[in-house]
Protein backbone atom coordinates (compact mmCIF):
# COMPACT_ATOMS: atom_id res chain seq x y z
CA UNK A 1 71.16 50.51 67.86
CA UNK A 2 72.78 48.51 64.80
CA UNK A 3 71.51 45.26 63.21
CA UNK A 4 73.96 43.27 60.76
CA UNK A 5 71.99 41.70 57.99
CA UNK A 6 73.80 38.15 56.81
CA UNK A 7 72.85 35.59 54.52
CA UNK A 8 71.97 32.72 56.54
CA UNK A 9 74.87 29.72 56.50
CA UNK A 10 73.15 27.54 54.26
CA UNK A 11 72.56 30.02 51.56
CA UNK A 12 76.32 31.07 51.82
CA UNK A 13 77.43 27.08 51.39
CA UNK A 14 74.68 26.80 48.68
CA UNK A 15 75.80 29.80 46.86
CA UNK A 16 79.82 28.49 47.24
CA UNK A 17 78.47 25.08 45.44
CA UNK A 18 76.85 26.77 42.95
CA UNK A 19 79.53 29.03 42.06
CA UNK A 20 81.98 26.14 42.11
CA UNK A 21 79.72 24.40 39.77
CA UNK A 22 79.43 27.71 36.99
CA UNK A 23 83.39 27.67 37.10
CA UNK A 24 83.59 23.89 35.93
CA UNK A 25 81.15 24.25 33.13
CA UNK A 26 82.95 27.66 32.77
CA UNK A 27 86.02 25.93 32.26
CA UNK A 28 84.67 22.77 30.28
CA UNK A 29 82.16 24.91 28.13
CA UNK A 30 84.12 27.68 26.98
CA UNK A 31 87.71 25.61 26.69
CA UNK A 32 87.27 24.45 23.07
CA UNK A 33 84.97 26.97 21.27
CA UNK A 34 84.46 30.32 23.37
CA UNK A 35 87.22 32.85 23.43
CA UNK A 36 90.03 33.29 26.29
CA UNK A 37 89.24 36.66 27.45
CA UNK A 38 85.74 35.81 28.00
CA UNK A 39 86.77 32.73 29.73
CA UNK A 40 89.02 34.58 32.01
CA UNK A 41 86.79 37.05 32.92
CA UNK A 42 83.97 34.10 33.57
CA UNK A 43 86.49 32.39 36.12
CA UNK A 44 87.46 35.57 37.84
CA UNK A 45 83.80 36.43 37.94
CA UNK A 46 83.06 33.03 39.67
CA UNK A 47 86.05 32.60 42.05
CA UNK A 48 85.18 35.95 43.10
CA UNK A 49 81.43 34.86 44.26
CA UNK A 50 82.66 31.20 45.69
CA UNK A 51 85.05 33.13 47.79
CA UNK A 52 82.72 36.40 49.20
CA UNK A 53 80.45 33.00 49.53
CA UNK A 54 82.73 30.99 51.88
CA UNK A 55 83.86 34.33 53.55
CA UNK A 56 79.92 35.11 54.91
CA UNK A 57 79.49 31.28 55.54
CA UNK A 58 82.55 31.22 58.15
CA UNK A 59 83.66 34.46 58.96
CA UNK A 60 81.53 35.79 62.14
CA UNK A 61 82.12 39.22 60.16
CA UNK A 62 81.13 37.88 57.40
CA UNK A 63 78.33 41.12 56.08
CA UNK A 64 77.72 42.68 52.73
CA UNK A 65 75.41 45.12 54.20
CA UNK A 66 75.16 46.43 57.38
CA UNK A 67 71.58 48.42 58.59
CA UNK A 68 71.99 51.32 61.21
CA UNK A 69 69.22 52.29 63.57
CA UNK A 70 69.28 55.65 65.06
CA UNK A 71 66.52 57.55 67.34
CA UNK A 72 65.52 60.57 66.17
CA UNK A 73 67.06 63.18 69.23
CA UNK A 74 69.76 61.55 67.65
CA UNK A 75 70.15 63.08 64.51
CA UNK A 76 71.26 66.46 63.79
CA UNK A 77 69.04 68.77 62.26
CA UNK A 78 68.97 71.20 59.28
CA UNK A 79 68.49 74.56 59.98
């Protein structure tokens, strides 16, 4: 028996918008006084949550974690 555990749709869009939002004050925030390499990594950082985001939102395999169920005659044993 497997179960698939998924973040429910709304909490995938939800976390999409809020990622979208840290890259914008990423960008607008760390344009003038922060330094480029940090601001680089902060927008790779982001796009990378806004997009594993919108990939469990619409993707039916959309996962990060899946839970396996197995009876116990199942398993092999240690001798």
């Amino acid at each position: 028996m497997r179960y698939r555990i998924t973040p429910s749709r709304p909490a995938a869009v939800l976390g999409a918008f809020v990622g979208a939002g840290m890259l914008v004050f990423g960008i607008t925030s760390f344009r003038d006084g922060g330094s480029r390499p940090f601001l680089v990594f902060w927008c790779l950082l982001v796009v990378a949550i806004v997009v594993f985001n919108l990939w469990s939102a619409f993707s039916s395999k959309g996962s990060s974690a899946s839970l396996e169920r197995t009876e116990d005659d199942d398993v092999p044993r240690r001798r």
